[in-house]
C-alpha atoms as a PDB file:
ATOM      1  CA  UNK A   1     154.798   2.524 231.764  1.00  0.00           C
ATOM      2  CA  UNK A   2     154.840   4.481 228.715  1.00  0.00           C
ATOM      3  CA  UNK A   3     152.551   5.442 225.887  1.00  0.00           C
ATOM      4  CA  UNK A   4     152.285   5.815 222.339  1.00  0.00           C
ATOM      5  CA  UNK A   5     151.689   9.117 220.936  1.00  0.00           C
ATOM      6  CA  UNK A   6     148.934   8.714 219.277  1.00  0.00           C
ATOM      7  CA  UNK A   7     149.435   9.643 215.018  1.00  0.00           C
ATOM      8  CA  UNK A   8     149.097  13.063 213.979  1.00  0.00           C
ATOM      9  CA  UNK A   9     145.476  13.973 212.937  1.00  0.00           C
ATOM     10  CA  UNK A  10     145.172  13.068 209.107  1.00  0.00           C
ATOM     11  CA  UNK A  11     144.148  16.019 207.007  1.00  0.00           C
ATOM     12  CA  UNK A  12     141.798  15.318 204.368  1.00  0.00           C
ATOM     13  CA  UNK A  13     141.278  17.945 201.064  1.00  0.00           C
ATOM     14  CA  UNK A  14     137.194  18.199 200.561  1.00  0.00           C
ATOM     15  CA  UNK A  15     136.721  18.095 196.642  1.00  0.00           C
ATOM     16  CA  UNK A  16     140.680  18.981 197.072  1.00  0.00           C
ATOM     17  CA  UNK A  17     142.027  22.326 198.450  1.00  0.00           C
ATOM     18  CA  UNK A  18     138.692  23.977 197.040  1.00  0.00           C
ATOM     19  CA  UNK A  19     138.573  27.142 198.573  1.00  0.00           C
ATOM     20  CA  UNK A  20     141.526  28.085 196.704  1.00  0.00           C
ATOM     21  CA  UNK A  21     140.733  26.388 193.371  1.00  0.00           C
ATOM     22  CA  UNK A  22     136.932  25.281 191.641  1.00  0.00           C
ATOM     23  CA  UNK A  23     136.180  21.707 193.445  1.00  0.00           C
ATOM     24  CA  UNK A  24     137.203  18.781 191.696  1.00  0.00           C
ATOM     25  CA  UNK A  25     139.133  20.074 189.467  1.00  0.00           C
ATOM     26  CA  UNK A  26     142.339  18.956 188.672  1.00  0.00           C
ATOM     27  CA  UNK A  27     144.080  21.906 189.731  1.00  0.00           C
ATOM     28  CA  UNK A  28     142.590  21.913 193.298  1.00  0.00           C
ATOM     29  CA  UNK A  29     143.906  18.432 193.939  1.00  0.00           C
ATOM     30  CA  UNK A  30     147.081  19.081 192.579  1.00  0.00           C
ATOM     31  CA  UNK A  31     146.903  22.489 194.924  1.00  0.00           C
ATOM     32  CA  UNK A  32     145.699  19.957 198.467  1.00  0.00           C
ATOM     33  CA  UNK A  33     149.125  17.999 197.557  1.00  0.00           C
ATOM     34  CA  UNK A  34     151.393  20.846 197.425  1.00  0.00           C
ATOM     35  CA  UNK A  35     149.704  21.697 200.594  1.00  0.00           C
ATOM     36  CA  UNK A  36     150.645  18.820 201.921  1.00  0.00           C
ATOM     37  CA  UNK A  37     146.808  17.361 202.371  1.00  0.00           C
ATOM     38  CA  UNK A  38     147.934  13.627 203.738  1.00  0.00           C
ATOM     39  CA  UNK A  39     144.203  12.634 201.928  1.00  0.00           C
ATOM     40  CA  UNK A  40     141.808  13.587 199.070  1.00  0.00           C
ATOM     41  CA  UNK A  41     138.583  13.522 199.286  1.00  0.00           C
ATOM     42  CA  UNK A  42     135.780  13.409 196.352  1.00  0.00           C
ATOM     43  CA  UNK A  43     132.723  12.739 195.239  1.00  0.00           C
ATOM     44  CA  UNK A  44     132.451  10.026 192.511  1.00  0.00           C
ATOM     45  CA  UNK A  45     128.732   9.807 189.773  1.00  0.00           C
ATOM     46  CA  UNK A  46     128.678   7.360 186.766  1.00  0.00           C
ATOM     47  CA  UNK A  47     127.714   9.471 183.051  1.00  0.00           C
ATOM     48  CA  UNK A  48     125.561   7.729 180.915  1.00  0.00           C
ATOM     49  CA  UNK A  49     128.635   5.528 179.098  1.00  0.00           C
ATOM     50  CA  UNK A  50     129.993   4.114 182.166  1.00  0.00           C
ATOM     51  CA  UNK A  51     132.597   6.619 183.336  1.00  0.00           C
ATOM     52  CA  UNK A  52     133.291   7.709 187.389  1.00  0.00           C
ATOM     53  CA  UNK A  53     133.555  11.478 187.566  1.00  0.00           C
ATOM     54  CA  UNK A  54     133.992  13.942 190.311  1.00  0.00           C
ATOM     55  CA  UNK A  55     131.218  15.975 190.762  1.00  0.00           C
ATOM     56  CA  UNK A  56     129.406  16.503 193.755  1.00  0.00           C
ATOM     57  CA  UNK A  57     125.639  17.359 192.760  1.00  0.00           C
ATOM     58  CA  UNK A  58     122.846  15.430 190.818  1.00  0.00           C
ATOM     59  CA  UNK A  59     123.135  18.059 188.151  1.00  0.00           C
ATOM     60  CA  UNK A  60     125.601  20.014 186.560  1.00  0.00           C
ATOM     61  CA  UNK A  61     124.153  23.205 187.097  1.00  0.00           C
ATOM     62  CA  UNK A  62     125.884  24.975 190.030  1.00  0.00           C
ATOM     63  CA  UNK A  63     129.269  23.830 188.958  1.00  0.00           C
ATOM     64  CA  UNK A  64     129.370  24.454 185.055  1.00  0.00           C
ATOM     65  CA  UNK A  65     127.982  26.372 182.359  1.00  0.00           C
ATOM     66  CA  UNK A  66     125.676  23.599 181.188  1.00  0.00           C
ATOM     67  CA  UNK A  67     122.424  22.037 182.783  1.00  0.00           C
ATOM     68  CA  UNK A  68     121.083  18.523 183.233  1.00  0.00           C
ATOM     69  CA  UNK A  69     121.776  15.599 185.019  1.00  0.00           C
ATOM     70  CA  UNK A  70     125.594  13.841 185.411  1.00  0.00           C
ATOM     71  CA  UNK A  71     123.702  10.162 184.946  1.00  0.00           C
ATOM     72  CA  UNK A  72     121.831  11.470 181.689  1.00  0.00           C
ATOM     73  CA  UNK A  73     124.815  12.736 179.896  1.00  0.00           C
ATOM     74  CA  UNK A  74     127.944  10.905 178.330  1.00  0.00           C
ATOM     75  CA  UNK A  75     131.470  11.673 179.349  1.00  0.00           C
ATOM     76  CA  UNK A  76     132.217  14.196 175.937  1.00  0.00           C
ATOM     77  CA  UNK A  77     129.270  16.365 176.780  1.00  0.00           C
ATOM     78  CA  UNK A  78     130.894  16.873 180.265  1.00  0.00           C
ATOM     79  CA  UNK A  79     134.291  17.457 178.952  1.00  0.00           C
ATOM     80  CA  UNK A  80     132.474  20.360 176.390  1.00  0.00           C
ATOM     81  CA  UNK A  81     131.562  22.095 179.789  1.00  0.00           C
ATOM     82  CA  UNK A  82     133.254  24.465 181.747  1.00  0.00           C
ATOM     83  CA  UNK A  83     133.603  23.575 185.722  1.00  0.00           C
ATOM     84  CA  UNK A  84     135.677  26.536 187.064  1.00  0.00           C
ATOM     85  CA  UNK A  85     134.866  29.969 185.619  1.00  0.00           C
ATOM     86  CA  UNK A  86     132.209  30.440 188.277  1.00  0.00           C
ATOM     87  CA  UNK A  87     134.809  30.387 190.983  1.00  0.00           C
ATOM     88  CA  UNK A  88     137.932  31.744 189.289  1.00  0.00           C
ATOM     89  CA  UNK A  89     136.013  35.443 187.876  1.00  0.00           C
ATOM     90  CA  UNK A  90     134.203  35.669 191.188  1.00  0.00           C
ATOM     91  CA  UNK A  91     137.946  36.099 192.373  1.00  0.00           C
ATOM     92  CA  UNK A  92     140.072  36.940 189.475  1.00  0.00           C
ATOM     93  CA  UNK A  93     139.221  39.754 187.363  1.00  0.00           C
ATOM     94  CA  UNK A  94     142.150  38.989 185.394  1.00  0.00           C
ATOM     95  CA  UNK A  95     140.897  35.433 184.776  1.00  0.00           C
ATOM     96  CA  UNK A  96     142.556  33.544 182.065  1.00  0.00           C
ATOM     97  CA  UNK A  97     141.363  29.742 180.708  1.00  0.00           C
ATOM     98  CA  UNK A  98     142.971  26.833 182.068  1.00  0.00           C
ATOM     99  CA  UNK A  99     141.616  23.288 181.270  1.00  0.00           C
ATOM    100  CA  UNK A 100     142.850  22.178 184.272  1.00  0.00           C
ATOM    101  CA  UNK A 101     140.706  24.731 186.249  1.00  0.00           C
ATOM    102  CA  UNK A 102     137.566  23.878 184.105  1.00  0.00           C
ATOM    103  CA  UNK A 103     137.503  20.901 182.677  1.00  0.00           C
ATOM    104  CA  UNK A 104     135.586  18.126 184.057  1.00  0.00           C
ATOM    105  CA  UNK A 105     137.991  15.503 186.263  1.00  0.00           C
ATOM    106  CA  UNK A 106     137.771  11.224 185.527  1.00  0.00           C
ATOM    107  CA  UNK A 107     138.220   9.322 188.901  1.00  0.00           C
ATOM    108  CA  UNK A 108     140.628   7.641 186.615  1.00  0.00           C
ATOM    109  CA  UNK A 109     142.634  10.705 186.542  1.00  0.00           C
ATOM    110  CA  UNK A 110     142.744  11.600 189.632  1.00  0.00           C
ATOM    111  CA  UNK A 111     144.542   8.021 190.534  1.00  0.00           C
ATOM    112  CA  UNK A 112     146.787   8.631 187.831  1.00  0.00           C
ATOM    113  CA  UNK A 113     147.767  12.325 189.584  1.00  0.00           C
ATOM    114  CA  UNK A 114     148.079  10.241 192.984  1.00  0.00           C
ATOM    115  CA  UNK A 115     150.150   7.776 191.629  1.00  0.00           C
ATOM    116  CA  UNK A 116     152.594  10.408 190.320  1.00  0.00           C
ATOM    117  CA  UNK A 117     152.254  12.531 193.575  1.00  0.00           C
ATOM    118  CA  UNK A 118     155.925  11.494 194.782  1.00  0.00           C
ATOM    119  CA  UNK A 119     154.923  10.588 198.103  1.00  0.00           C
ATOM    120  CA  UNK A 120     151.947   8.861 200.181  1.00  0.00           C
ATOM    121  CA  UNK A 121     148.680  10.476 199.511  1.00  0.00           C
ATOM    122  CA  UNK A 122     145.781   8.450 200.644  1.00  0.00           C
ATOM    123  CA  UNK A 123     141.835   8.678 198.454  1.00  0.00           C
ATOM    124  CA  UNK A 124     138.454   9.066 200.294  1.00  0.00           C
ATOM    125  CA  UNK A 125     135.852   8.238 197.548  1.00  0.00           C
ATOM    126  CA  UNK A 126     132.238   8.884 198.589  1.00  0.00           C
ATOM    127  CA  UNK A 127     129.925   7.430 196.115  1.00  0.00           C
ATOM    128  CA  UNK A 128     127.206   9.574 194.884  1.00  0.00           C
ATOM    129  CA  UNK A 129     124.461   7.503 192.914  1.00  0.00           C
ATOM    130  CA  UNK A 130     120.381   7.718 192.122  1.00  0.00           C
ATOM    131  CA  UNK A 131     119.008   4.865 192.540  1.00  0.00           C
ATOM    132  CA  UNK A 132     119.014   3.143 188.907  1.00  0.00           C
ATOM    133  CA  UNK A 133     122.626   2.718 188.662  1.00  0.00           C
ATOM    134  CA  UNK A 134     122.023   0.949 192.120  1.00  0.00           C
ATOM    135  CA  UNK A 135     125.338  -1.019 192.704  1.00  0.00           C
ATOM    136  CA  UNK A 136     127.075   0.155 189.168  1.00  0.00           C
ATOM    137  CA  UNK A 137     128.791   2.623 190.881  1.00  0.00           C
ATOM    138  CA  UNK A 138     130.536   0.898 193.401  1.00  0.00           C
ATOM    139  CA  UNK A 139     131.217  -2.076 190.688  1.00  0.00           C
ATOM    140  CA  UNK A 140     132.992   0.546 188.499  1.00  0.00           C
ATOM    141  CA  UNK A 141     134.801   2.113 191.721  1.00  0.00           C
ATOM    142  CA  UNK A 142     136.680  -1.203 192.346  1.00  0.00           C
ATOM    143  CA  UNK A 143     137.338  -2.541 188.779  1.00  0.00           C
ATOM    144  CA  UNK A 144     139.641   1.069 188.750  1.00  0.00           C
ATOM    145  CA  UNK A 145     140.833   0.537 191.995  1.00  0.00           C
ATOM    146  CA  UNK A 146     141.892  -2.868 191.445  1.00  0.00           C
ATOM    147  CA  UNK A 147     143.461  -1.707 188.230  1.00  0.00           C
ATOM    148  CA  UNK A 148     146.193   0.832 190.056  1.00  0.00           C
ATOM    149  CA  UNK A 149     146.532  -1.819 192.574  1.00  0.00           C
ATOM    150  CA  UNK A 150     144.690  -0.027 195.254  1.00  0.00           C
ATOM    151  CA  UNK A 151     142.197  -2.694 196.269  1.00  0.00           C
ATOM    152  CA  UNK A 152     144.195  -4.911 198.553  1.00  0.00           C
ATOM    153  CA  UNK A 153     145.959  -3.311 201.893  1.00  0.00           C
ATOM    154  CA  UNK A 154     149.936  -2.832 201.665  1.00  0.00           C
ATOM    155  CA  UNK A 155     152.242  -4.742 203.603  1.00  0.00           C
ATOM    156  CA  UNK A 156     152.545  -1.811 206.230  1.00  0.00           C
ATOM    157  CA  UNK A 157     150.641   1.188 206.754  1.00  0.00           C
ATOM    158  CA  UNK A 158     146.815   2.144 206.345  1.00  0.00           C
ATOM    159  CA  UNK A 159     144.962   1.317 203.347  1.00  0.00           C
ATOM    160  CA  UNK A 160     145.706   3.603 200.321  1.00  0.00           C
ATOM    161  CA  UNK A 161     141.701   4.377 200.170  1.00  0.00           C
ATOM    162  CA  UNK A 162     138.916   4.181 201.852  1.00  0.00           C
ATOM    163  CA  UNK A 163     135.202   4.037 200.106  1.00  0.00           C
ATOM    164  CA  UNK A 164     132.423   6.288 201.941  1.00  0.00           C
ATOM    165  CA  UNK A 165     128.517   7.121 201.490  1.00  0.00           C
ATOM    166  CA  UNK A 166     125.505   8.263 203.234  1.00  0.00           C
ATOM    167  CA  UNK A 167     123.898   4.775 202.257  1.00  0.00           C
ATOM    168  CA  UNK A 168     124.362   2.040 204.176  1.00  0.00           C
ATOM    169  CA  UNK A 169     123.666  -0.071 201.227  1.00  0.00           C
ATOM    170  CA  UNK A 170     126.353   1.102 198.921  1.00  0.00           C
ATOM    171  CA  UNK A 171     128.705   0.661 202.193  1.00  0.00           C
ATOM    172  CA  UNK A 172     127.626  -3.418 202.387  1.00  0.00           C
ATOM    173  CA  UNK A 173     128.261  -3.713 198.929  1.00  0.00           C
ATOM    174  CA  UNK A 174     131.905  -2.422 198.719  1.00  0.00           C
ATOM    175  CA  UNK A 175     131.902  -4.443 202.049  1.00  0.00           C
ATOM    176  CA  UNK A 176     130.994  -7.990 199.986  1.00  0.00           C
ATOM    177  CA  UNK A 177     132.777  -7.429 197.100  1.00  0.00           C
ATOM    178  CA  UNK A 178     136.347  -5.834 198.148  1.00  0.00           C
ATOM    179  CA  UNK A 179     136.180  -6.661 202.506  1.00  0.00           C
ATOM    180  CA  UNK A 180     139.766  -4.911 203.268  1.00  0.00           C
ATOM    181  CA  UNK A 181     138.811  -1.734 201.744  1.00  0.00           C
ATOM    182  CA  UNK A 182     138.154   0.634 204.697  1.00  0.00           C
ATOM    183  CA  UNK A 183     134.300   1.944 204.699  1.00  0.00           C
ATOM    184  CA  UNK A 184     132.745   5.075 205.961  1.00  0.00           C
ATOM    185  CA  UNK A 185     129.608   5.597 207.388  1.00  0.00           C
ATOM    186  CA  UNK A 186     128.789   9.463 206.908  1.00  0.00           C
ATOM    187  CA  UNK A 187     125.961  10.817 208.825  1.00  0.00           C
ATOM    188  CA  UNK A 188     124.124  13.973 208.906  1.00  0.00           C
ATOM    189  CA  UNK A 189     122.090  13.621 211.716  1.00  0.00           C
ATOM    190  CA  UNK A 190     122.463  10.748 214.769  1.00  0.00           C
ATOM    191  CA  UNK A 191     119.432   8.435 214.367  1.00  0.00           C
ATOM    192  CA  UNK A 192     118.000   6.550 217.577  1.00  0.00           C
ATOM    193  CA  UNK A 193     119.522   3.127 216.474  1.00  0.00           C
ATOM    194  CA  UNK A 194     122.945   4.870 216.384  1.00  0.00           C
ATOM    195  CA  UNK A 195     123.119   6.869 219.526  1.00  0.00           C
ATOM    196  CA  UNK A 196     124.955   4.053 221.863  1.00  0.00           C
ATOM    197  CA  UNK A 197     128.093   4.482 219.177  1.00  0.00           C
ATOM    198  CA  UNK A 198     126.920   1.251 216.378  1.00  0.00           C
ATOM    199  CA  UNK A 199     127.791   1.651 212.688  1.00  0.00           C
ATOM    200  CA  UNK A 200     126.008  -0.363 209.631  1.00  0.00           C
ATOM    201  CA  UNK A 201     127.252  -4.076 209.658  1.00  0.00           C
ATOM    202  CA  UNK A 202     130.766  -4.172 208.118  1.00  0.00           C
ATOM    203  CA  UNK A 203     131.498  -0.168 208.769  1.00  0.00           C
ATOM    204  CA  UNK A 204     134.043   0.405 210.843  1.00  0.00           C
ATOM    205  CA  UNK A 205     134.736   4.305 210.514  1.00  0.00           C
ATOM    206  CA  UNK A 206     131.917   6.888 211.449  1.00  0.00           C
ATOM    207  CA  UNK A 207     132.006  10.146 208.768  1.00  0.00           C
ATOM    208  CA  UNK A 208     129.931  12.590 211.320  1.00  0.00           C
ATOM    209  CA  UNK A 209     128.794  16.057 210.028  1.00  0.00           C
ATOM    210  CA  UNK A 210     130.550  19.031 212.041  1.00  0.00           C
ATOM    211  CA  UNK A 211     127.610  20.446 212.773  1.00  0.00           C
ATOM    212  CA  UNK A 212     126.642  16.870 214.860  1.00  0.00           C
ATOM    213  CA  UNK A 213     130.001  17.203 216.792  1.00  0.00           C
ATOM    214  CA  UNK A 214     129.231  20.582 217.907  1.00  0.00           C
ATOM    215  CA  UNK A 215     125.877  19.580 219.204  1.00  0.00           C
ATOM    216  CA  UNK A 216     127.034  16.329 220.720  1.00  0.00           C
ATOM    217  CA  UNK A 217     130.510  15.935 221.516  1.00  0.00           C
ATOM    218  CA  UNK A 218     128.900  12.727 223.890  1.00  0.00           C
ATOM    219  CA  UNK A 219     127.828  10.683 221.014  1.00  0.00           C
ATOM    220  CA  UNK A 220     131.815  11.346 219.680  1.00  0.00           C
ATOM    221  CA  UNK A 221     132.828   9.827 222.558  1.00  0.00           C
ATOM    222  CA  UNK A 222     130.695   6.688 222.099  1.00  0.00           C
ATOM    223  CA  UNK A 223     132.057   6.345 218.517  1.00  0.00           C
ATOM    224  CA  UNK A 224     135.365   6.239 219.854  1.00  0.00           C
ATOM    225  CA  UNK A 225     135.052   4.382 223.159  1.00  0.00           C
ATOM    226  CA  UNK A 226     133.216   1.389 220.798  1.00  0.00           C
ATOM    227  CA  UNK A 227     136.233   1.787 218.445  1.00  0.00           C
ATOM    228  CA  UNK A 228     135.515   3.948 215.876  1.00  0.00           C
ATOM    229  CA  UNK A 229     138.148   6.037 214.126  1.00  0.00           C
ATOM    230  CA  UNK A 230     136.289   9.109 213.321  1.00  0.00           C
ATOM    231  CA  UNK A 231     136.182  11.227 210.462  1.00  0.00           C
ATOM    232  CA  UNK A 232     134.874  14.843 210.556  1.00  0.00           C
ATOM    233  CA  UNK A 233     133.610  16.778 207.864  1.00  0.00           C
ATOM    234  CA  UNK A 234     133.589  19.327 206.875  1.00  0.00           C
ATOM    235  CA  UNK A 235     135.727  21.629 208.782  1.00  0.00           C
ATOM    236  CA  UNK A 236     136.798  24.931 208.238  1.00  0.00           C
ATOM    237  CA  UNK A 237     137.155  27.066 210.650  1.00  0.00           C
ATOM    238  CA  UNK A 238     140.010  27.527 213.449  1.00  0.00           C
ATOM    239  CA  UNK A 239     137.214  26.841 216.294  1.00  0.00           C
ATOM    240  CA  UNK A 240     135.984  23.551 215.006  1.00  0.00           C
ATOM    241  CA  UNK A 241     139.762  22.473 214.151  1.00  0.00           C
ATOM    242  CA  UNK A 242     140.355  22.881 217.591  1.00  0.00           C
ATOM    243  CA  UNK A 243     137.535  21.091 218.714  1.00  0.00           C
ATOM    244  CA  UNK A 244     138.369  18.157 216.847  1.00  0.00           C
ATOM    245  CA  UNK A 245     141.960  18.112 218.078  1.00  0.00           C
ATOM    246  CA  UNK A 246     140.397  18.101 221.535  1.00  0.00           C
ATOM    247  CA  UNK A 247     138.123  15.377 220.909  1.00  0.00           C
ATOM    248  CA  UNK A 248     141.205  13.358 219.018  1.00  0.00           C
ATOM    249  CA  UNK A 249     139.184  12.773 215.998  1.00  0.00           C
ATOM    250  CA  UNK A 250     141.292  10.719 213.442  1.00  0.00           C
ATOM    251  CA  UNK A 251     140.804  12.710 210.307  1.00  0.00           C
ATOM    252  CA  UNK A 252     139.459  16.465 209.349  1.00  0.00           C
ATOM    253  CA  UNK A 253     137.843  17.167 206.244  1.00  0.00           C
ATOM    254  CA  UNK A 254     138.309  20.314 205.090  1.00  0.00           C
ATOM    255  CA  UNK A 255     138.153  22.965 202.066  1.00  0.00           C
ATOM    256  CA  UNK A 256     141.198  24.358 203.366  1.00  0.00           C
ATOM    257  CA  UNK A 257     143.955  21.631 204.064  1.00  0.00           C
ATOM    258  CA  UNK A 258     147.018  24.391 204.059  1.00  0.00           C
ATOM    259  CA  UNK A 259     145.230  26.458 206.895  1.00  0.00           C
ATOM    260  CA  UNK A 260     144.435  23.261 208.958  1.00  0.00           C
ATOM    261  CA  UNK A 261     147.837  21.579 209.094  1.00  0.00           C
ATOM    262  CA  UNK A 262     149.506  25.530 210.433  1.00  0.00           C
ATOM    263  CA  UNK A 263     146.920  25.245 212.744  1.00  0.00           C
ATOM    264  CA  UNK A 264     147.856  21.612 213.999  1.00  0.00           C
ATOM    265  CA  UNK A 265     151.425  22.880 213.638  1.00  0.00           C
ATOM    266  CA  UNK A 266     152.279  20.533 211.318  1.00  0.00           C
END
C-alpha cells in the first residue's frame, strides 16, 4: 500500500517579503514573488471614502510620516504620506525615493500585481476593522474579489484566497455571504472552549501564533487530528521553520519567504 506525499509546505509572505522591503508596500510584494512566496499575506482597513488598504495598525503613525487614524482619513491623504523611508534610511544611507517603496498600497492593486504575476500566487487577506465599519469591510473585500474573479473556487486546485481575522464575527460573515471562500481563524492565545481542536462555526483553517506552537505543540496536534489545515504565523527563524516542518503544518507565515523556502529546500 502506498502513500501520497503529502504537498510541499506553502510559504506565505507576511505584509510581503518585509524584512527586505517596508511592509505593504508594493515593492515588498513584488520582492515575496520573485522569491518565489507561493502566498501573500496582508492586512486590509477601509479610509474614510470607502477604499481597502494595506496597512497593518489602527494608525498611521509607525509606518509613515503622518499621524491619525486609517478609518478617519480619505484615500489622497494616505497617498500624500510616505510608508517606507523609516525602513529604507535605517538600512540605506544612500537612500533614494521610490513611490513604490513609500507610497501607500490599494488592495485593489495588489490583485492587479497578482493577476500579472505570471504564475499561481495565492492572497491571505486578514481584515483589520474598529468596530463602526462593522461588516463594511468584509462587504468591500468581496465586491473586489468578485470583480477579478476570485470569489468562486477554480475548477482544480485550492482557492485563489483565503479571508482571515482574529474575530470570529468578521469570519461568519465572509462565511454567509461568499461560503467557498476559505476562512481563517487566527489566534493568539488557546481559549478553554478551543483546547479539544474546535474552530468558530464555518472556519475550517486554524491561524495559530508561533509563540502558541512552541508552548503547545499538543493542541497542534488536535487541530490537525480534527482536520484542520494549519497556518502558522509568524515565523522567522530557522528553529521555528523546523518545528513547523516537523509538526507538518500546512502553511508558514513569514517576513522572510526567500530564507524559508532554502530552508525547506525548495
Amino acid at each position: 500500500m502506498t502513500h501520497a506525499t503529502p504537498p510541499p509546505i506553502q510559504v506565505v509572505a507576511h505584509r510581503g517579503a518585509s524584512e527586505d522591503a517596508p511592509e505593504h508596500t508594493l515593492a515588498a510584494y513584488r520582492r515575496a514573488i520573485e522569491d518565489g512566496a507561493d502566498a501573500l499575506e496582508c492586512d486590509v482597513r477601509l479610509t474614510a471614502d470607502g477604499h481597502l488598504v494595506l496597512v497593518h495598525d489602527r494608525r498611521v503613525n509607525r509606518t509613515s510620516n503622518g499621524r491619525g487614524a486609517v478609518s478617519a482619513l480619505e484615500l489622497a491623504d494616505l497617498a500624500a504620506l510616505d510608508f517606507g523611508s523609516w525602513k529604507d534610511r535605517e538600512e540605506s544611507p544612500d537612500w533614494v525615493a521610490d513611490p513604490e517603496r513609500t507610497s501607500v498600497l490599494t488592495l485593489e492593486r495588489l490583485l492587479e500585481l497578482v493577476a500579472d504575476a505570471g504564475r499561481p500566487v495565492q492572497l491571505a487577506v486578514e481584515t483589520k476593522h474598529p468596530t463602526r465599519w462593522a461588516g463594511q469591510v468584509e462587504e468591500r473585500l468581496l465586491f473586489l474579489l468578485k470583480r477579478f474573479g476570485l470569489d468562486a473556487p477554480p475548477a482544480e486546485g485550492p482557492h485563489p484566497v483565503r479571508v482571515m481575522s482574529f474575530s470570529a464575527r468578521s469570519l461568519h460573515r465572509v462565511h454567509a455571504a461568499a461560503p467557498t471562500v476559505p476562512t481563517v481563524y487566527l489566534m493568539q492565545f488557546v481559549t478553554p472552549r478551543l483546547r479539544d481542536g474546535r474552530l468558530p462555526g464555518g472556519v475550517r483553517i486554524a491561524g495559530p501564533g508561533m509563540r502558541i506552537v512552541r508552548n503547545n505543540p499538543g493542541f497542534i496536534r488536535r487541530l490537525q487530528d480534527a482536520g484542520h489545515p494549519v497556518h502558522v504565523w509568524t515565523v522567522n527563524e530557522p528553529d521555528d521553520v523546523q518545528l513547523c516542518a516537523d509538526l507538518g503544518v500546512e502553511a508558514i507565515i513569514t517576513n522572510r519567504p526567500r530564507q524559508v523556502l532554502s530552508q525547506l529546500g525548495r
